[in-house]
PDB file of N, CA and C in Angstrom:
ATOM      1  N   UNK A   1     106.026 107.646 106.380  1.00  0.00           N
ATOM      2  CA  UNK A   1     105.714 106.284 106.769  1.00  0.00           C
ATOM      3  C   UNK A   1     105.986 106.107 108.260  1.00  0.00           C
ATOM      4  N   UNK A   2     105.370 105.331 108.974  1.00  0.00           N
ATOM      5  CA  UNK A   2     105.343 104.897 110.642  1.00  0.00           C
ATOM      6  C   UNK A   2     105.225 103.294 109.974  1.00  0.00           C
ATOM      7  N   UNK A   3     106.143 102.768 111.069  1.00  0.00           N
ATOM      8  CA  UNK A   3     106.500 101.320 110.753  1.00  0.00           C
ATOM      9  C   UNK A   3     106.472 101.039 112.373  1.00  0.00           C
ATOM     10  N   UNK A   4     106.176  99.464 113.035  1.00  0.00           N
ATOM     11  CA  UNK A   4     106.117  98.914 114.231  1.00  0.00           C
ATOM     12  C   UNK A   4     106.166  97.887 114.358  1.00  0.00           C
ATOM     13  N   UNK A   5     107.027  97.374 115.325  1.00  0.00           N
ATOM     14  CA  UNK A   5     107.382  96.097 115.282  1.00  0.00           C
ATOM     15  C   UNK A   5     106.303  95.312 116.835  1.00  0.00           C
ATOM     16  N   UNK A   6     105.363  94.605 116.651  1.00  0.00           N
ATOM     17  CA  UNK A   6     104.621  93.800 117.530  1.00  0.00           C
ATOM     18  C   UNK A   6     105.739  93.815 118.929  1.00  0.00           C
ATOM     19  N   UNK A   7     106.846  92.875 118.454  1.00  0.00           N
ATOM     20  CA  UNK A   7     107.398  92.552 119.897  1.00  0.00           C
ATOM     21  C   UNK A   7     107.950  93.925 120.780  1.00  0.00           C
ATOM     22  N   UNK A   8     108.333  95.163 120.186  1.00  0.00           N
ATOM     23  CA  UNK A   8     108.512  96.269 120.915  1.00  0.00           C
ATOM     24  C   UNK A   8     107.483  96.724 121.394  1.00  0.00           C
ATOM     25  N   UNK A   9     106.038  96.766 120.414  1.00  0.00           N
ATOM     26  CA  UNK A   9     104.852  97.030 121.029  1.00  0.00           C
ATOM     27  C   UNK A   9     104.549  96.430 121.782  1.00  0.00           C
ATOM     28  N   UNK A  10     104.587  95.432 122.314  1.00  0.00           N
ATOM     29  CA  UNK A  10     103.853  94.623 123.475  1.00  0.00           C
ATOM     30  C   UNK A  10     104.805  94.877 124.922  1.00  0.00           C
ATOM     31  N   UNK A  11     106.352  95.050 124.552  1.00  0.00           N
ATOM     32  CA  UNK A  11     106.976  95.129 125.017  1.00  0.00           C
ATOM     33  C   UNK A  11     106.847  96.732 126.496  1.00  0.00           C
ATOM     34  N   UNK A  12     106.386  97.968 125.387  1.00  0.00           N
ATOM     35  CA  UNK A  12     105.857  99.217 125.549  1.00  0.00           C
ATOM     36  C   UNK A  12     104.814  98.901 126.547  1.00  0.00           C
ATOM     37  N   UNK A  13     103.738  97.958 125.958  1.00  0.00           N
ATOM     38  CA  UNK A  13     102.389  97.852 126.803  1.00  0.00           C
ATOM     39  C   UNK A  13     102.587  97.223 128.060  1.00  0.00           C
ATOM     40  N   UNK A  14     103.377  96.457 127.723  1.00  0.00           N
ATOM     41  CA  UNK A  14     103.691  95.394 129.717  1.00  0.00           C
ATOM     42  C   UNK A  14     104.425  96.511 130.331  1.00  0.00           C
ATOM     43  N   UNK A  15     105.304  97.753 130.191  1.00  0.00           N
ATOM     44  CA  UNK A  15     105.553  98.150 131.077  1.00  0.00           C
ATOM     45  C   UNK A  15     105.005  99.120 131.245  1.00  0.00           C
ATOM     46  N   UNK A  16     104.153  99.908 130.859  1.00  0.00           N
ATOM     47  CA  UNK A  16     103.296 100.337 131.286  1.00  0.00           C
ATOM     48  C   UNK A  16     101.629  99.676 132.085  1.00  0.00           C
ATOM     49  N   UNK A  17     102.022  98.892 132.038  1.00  0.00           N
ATOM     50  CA  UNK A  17     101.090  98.100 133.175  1.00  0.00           C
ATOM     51  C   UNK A  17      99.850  98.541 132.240  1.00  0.00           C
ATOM     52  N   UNK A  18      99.159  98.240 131.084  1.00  0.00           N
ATOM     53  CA  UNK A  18      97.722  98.248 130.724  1.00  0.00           C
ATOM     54  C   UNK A  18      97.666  97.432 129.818  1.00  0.00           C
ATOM     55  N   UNK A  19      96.197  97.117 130.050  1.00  0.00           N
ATOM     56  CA  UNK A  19      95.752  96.085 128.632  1.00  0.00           C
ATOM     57  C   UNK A  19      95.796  96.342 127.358  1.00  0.00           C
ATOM     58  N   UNK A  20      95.654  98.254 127.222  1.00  0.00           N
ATOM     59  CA  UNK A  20      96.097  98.839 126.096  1.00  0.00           C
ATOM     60  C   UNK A  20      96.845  99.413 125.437  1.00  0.00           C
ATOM     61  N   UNK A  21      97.422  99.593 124.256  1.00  0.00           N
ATOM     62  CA  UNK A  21      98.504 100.467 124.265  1.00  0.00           C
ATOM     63  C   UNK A  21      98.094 101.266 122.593  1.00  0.00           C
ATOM     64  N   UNK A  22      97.966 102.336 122.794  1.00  0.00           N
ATOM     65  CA  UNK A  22      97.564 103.241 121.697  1.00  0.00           C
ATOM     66  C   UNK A  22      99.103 103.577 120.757  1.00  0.00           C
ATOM     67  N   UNK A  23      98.957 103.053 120.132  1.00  0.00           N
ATOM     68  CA  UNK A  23     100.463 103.467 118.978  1.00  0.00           C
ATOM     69  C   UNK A  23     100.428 104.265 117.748  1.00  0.00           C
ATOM     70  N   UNK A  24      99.161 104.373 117.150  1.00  0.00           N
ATOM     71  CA  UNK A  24      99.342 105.461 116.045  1.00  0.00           C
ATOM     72  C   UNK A  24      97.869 105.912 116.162  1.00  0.00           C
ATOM     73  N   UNK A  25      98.170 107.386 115.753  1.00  0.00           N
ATOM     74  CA  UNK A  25      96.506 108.047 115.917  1.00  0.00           C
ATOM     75  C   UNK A  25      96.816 109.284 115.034  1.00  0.00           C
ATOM     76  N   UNK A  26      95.876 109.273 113.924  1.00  0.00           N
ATOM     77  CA  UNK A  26      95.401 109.780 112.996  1.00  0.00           C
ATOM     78  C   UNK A  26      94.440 110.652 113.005  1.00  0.00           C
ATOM     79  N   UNK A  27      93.914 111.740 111.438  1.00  0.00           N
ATOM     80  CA  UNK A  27      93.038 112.087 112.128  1.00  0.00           C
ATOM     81  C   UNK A  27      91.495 111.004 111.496  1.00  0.00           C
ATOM     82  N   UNK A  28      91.426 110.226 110.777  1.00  0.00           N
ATOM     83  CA  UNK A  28      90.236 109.300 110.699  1.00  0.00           C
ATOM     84  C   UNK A  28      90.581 107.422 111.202  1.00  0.00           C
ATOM     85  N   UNK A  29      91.289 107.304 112.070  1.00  0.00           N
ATOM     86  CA  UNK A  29      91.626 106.359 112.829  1.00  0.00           C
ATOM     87  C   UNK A  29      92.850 106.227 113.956  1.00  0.00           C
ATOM     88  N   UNK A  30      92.653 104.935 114.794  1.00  0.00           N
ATOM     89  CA  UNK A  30      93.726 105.243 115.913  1.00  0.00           C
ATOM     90  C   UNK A  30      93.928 103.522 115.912  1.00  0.00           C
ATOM     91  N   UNK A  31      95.173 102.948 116.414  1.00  0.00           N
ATOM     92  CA  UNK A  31      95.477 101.679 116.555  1.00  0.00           C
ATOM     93  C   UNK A  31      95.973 101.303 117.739  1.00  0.00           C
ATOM     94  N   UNK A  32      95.616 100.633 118.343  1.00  0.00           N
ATOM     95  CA  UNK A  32      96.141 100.427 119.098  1.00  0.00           C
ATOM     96  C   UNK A  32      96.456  98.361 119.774  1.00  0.00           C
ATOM     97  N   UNK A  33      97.400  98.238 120.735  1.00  0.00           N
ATOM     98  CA  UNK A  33      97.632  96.724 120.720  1.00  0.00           C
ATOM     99  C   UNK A  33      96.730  96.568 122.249  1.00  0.00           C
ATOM    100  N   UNK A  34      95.947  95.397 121.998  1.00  0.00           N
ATOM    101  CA  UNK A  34      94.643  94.816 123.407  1.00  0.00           C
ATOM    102  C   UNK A  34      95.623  93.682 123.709  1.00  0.00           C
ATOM    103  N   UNK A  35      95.524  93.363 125.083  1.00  0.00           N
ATOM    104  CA  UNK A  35      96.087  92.372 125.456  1.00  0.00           C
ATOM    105  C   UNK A  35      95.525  91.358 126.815  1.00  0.00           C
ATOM    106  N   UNK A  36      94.726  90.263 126.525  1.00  0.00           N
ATOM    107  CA  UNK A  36      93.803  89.603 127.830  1.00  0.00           C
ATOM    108  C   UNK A  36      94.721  88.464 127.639  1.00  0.00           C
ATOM    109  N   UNK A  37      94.758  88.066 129.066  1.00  0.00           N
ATOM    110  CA  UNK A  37      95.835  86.974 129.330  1.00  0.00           C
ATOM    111  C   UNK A  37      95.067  85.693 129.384  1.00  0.00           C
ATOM    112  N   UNK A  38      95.248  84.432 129.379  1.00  0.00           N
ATOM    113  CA  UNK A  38      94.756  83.353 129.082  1.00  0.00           C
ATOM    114  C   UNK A  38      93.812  83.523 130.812  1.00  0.00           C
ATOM    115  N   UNK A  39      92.379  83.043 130.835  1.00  0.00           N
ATOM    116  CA  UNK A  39      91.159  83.221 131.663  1.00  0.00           C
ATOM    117  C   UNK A  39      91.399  84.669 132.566  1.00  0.00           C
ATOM    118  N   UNK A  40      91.355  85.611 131.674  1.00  0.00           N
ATOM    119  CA  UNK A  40      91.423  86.922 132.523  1.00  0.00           C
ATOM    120  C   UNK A  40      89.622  87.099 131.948  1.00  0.00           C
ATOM    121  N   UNK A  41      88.938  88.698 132.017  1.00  0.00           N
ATOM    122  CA  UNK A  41      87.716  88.551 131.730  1.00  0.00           C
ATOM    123  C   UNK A  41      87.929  89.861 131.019  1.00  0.00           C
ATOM    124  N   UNK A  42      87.110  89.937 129.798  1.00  0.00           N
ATOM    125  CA  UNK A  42      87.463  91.434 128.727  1.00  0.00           C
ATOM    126  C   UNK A  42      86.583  92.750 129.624  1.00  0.00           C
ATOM    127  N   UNK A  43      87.108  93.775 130.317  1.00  0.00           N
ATOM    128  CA  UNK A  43      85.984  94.345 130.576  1.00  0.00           C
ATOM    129  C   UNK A  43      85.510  95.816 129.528  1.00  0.00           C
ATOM    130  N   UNK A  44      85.611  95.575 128.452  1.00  0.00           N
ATOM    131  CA  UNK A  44      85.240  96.302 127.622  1.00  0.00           C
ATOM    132  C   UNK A  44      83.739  96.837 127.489  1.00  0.00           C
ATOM    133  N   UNK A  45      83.235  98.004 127.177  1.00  0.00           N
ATOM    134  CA  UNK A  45      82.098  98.557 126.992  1.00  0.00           C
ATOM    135  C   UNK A  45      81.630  98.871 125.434  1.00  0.00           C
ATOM    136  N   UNK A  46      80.667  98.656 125.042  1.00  0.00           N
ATOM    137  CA  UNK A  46      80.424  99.570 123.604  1.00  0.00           C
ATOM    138  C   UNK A  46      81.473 100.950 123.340  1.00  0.00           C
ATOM    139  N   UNK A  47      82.280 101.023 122.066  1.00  0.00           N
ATOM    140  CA  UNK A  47      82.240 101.984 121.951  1.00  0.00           C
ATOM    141  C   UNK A  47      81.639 103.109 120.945  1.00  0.00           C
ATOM    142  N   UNK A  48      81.767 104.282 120.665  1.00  0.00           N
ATOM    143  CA  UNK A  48      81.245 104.819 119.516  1.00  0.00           C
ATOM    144  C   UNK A  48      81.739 104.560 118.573  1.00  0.00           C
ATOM    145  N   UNK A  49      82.903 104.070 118.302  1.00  0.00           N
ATOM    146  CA  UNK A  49      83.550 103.734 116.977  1.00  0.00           C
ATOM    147  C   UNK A  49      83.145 102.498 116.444  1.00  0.00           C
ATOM    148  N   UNK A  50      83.400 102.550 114.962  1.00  0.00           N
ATOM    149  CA  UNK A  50      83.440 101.166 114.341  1.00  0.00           C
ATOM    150  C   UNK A  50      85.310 100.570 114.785  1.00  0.00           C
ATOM    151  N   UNK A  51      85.138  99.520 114.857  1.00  0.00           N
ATOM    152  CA  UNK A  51      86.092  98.393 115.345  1.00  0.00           C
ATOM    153  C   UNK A  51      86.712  97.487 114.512  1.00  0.00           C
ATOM    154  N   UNK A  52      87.886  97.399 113.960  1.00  0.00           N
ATOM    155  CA  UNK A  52      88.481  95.968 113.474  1.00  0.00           C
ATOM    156  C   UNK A  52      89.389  95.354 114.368  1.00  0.00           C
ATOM    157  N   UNK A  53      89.421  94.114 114.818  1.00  0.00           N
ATOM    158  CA  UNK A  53      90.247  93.198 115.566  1.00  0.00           C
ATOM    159  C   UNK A  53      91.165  92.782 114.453  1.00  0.00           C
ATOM    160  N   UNK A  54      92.332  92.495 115.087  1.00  0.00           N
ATOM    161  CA  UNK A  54      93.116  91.250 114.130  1.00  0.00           C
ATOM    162  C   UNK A  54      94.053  90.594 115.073  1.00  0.00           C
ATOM    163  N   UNK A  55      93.793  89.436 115.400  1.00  0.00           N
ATOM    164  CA  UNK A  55      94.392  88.199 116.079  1.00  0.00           C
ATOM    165  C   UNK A  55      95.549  88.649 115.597  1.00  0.00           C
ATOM    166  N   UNK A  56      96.220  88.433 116.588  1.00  0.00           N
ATOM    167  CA  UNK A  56      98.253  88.301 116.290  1.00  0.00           C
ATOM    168  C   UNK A  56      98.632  86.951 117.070  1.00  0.00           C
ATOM    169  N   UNK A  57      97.902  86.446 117.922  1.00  0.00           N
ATOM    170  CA  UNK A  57      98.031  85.308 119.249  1.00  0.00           C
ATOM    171  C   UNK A  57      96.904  85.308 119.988  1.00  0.00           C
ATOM    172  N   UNK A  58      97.100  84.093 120.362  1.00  0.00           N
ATOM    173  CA  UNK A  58      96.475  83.316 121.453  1.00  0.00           C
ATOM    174  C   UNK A  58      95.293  82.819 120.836  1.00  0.00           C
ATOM    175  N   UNK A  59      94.294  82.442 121.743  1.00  0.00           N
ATOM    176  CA  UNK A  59      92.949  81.793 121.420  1.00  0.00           C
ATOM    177  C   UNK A  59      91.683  82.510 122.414  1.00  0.00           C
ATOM    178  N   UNK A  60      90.555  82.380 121.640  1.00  0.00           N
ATOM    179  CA  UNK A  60      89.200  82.679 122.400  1.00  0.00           C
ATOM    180  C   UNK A  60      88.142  82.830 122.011  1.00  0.00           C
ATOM    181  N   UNK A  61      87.144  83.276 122.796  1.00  0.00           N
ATOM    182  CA  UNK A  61      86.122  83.681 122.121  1.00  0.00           C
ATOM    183  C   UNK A  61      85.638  84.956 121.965  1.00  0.00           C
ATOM    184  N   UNK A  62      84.457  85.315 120.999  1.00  0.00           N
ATOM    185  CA  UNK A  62      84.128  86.964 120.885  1.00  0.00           C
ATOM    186  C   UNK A  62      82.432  86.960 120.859  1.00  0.00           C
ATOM    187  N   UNK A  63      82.053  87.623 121.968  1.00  0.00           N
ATOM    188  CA  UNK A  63      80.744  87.598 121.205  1.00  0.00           C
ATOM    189  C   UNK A  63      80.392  89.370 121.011  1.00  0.00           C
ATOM    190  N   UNK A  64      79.776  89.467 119.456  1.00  0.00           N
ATOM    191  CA  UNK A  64      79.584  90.746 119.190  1.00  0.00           C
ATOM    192  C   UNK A  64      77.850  91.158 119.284  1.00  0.00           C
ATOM    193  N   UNK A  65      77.294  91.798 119.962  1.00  0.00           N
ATOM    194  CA  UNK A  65      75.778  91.572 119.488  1.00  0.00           C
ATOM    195  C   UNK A  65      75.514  90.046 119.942  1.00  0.00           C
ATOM    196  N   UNK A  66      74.191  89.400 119.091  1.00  0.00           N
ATOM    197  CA  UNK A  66      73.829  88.033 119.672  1.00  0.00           C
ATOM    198  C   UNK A  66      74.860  87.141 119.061  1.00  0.00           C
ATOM    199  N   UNK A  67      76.180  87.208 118.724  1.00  0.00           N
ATOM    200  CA  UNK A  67      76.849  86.588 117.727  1.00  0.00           C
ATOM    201  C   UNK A  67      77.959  85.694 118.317  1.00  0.00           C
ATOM    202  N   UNK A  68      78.268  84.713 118.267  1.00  0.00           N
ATOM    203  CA  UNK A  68      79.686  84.239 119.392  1.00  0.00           C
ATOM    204  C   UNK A  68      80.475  83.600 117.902  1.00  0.00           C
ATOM    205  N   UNK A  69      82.070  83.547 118.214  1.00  0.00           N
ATOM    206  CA  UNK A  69      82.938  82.811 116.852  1.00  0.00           C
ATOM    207  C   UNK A  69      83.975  82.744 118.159  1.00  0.00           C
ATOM    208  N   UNK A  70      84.489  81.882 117.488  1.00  0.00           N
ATOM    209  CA  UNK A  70      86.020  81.639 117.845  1.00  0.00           C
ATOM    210  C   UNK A  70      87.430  82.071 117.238  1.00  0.00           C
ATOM    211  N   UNK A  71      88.048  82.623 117.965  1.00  0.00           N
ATOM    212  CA  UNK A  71      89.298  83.837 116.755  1.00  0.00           C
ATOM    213  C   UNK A  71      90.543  83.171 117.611  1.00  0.00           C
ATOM    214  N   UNK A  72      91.115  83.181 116.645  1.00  0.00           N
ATOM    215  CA  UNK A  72      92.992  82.809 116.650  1.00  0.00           C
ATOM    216  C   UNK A  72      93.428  83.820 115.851  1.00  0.00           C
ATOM    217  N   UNK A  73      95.288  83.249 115.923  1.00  0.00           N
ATOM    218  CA  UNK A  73      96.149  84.216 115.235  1.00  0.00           C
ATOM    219  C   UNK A  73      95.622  84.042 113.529  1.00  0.00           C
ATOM    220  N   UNK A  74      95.395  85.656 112.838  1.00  0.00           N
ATOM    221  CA  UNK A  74      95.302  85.899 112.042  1.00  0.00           C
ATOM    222  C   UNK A  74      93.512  85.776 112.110  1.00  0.00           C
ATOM    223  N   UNK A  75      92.582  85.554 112.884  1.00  0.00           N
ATOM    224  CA  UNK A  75      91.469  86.085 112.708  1.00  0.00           C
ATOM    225  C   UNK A  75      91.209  87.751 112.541  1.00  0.00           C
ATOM    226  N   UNK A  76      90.090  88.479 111.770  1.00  0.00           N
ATOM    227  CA  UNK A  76      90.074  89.471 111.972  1.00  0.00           C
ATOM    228  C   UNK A  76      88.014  89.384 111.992  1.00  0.00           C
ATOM    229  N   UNK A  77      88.152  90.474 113.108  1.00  0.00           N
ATOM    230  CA  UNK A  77      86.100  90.541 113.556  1.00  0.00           C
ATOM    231  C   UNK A  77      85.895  92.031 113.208  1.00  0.00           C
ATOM    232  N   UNK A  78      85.043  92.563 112.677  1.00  0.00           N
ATOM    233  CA  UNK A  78      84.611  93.953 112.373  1.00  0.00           C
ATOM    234  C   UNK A  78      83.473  94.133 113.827  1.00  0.00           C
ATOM    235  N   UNK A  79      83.758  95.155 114.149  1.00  0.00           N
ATOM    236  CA  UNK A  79      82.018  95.232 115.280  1.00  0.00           C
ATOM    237  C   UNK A  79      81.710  96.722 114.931  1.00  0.00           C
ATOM    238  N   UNK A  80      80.972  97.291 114.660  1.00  0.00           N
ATOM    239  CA  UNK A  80      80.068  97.871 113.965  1.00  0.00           C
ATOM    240  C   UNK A  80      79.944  99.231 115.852  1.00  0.00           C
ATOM    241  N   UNK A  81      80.062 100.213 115.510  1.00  0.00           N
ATOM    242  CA  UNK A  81      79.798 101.015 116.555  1.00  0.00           C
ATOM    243  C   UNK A  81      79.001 101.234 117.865  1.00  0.00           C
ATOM    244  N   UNK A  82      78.835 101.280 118.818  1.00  0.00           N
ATOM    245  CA  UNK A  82      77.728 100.681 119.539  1.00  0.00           C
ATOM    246  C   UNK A  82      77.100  99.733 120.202  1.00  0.00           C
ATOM    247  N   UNK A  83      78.031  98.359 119.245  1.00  0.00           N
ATOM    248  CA  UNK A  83      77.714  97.265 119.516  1.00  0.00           C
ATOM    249  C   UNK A  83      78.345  96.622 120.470  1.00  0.00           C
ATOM    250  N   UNK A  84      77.656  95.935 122.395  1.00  0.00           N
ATOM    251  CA  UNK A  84      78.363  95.322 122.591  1.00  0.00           C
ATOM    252  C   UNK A  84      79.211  93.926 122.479  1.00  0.00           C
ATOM    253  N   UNK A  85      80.265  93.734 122.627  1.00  0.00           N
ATOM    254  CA  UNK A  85      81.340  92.882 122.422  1.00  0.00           C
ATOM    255  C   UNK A  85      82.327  92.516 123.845  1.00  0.00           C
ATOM    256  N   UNK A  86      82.455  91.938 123.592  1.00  0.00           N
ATOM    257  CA  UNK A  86      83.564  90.873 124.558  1.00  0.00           C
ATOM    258  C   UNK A  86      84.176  89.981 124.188  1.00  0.00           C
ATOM    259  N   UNK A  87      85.514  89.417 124.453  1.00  0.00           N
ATOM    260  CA  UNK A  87      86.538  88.546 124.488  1.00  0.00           C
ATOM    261  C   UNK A  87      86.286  87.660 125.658  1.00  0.00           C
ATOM    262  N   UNK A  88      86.167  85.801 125.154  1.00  0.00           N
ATOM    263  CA  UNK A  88      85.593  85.251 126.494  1.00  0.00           C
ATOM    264  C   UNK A  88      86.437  84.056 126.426  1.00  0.00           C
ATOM    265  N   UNK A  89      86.203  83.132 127.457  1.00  0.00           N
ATOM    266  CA  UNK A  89      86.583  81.841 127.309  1.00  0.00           C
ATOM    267  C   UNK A  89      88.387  81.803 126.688  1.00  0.00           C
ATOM    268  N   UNK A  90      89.251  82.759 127.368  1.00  0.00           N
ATOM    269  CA  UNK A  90      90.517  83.042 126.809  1.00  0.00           C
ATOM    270  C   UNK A  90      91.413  81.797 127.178  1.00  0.00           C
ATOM    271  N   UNK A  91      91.435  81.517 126.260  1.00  0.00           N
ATOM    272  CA  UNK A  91      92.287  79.721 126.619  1.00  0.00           C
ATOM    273  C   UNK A  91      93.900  79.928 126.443  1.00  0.00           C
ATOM    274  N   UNK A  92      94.474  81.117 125.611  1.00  0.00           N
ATOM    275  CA  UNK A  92      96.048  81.172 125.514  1.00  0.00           C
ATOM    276  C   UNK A  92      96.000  82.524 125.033  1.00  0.00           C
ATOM    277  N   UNK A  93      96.927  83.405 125.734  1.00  0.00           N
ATOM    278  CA  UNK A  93      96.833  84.643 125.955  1.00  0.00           C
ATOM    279  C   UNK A  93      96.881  85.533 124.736  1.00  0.00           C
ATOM    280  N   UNK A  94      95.885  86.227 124.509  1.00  0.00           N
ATOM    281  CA  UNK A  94      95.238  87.294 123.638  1.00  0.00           C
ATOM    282  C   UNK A  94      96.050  88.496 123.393  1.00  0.00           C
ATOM    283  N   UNK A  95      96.416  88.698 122.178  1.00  0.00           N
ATOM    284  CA  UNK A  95      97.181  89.707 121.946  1.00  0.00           C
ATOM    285  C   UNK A  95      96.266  90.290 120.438  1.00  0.00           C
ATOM    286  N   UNK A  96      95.695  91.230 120.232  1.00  0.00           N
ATOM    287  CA  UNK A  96      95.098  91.791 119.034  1.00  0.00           C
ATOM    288  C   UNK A  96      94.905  93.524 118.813  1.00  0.00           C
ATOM    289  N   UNK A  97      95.625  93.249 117.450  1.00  0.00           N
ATOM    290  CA  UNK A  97      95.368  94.943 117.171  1.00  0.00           C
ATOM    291  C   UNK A  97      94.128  95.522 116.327  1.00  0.00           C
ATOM    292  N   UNK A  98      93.905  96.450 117.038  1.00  0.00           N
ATOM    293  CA  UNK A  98      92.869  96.995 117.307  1.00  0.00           C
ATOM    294  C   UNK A  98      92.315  98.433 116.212  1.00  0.00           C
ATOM    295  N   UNK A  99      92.039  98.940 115.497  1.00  0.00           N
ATOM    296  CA  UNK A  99      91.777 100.107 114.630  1.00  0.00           C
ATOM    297  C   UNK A  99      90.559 100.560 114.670  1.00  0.00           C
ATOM    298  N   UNK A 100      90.332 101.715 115.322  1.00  0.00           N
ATOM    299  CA  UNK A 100      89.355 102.439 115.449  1.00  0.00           C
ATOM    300  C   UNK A 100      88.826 103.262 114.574  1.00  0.00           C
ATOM    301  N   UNK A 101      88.139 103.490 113.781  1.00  0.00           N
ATOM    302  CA  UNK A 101      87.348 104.843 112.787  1.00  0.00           C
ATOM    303  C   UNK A 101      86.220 105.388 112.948  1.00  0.00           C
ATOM    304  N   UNK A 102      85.901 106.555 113.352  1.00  0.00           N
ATOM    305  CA  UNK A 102      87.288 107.420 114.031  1.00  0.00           C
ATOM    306  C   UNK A 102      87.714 107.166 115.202  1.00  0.00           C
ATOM    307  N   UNK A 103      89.300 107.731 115.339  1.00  0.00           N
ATOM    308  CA  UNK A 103      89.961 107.758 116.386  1.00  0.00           C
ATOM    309  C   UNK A 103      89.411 107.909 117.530  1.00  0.00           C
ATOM    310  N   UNK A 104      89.668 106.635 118.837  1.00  0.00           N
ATOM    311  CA  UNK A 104      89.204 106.660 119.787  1.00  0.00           C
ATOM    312  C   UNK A 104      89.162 107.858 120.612  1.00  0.00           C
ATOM    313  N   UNK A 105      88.484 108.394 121.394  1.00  0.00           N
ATOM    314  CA  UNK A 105      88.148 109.230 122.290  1.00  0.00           C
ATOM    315  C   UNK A 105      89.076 109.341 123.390  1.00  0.00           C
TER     316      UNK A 105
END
């Protein structure tokens, strides 16, 4: 078993100075914690993987494909491989974990 506590994880990611922080990696997935600060801008690209989000904090928007929603704590968005996506309109700072299948590159 691997067990993690959010506030050490985030804790890990601010001092390492990145928006990301990769914490468990498998061999058919990888997790990791995203972090956009209230009106920062997502600069994310398509990736090859399929994607699950899950809100832990803050507020915003997502648009996946032609699709826009609004996600808070405890939202979760699937985006489908390929597809681009962005985090927009960040009104209170974004904290969401992230699971890749397969493991990010």
């Amino acid at each position: 078993m691997k067990a993690f506590r959010l506030d050490e994880l985030e804790a890990e990611r601010a001092a390492n100075d990145g928006a990301y922080l990769q914490f468990l990696r498998e061999r058919n997935m990888s997790v990791g914690l995203y972090a956009l600060d209230a009106g920062e801008l997502d600069p994310q690209k398509p990736h090859q993987q399929d994607e699950v989000y899950l809100v832990v904090s803050g507020r915003a928007s997502i648009t996946v494909g032609m699709e826009t929603t609004q996600v808070a704590r405890g939202s979760v968005v699937y985006v489908p491989a390929g597809v681009a996506h962005k985090f927009h309109h960040i009104t209170e700072d974004l904290r969401v974990v992230v699971v890749f299948s397969p493991p990010e590159s």
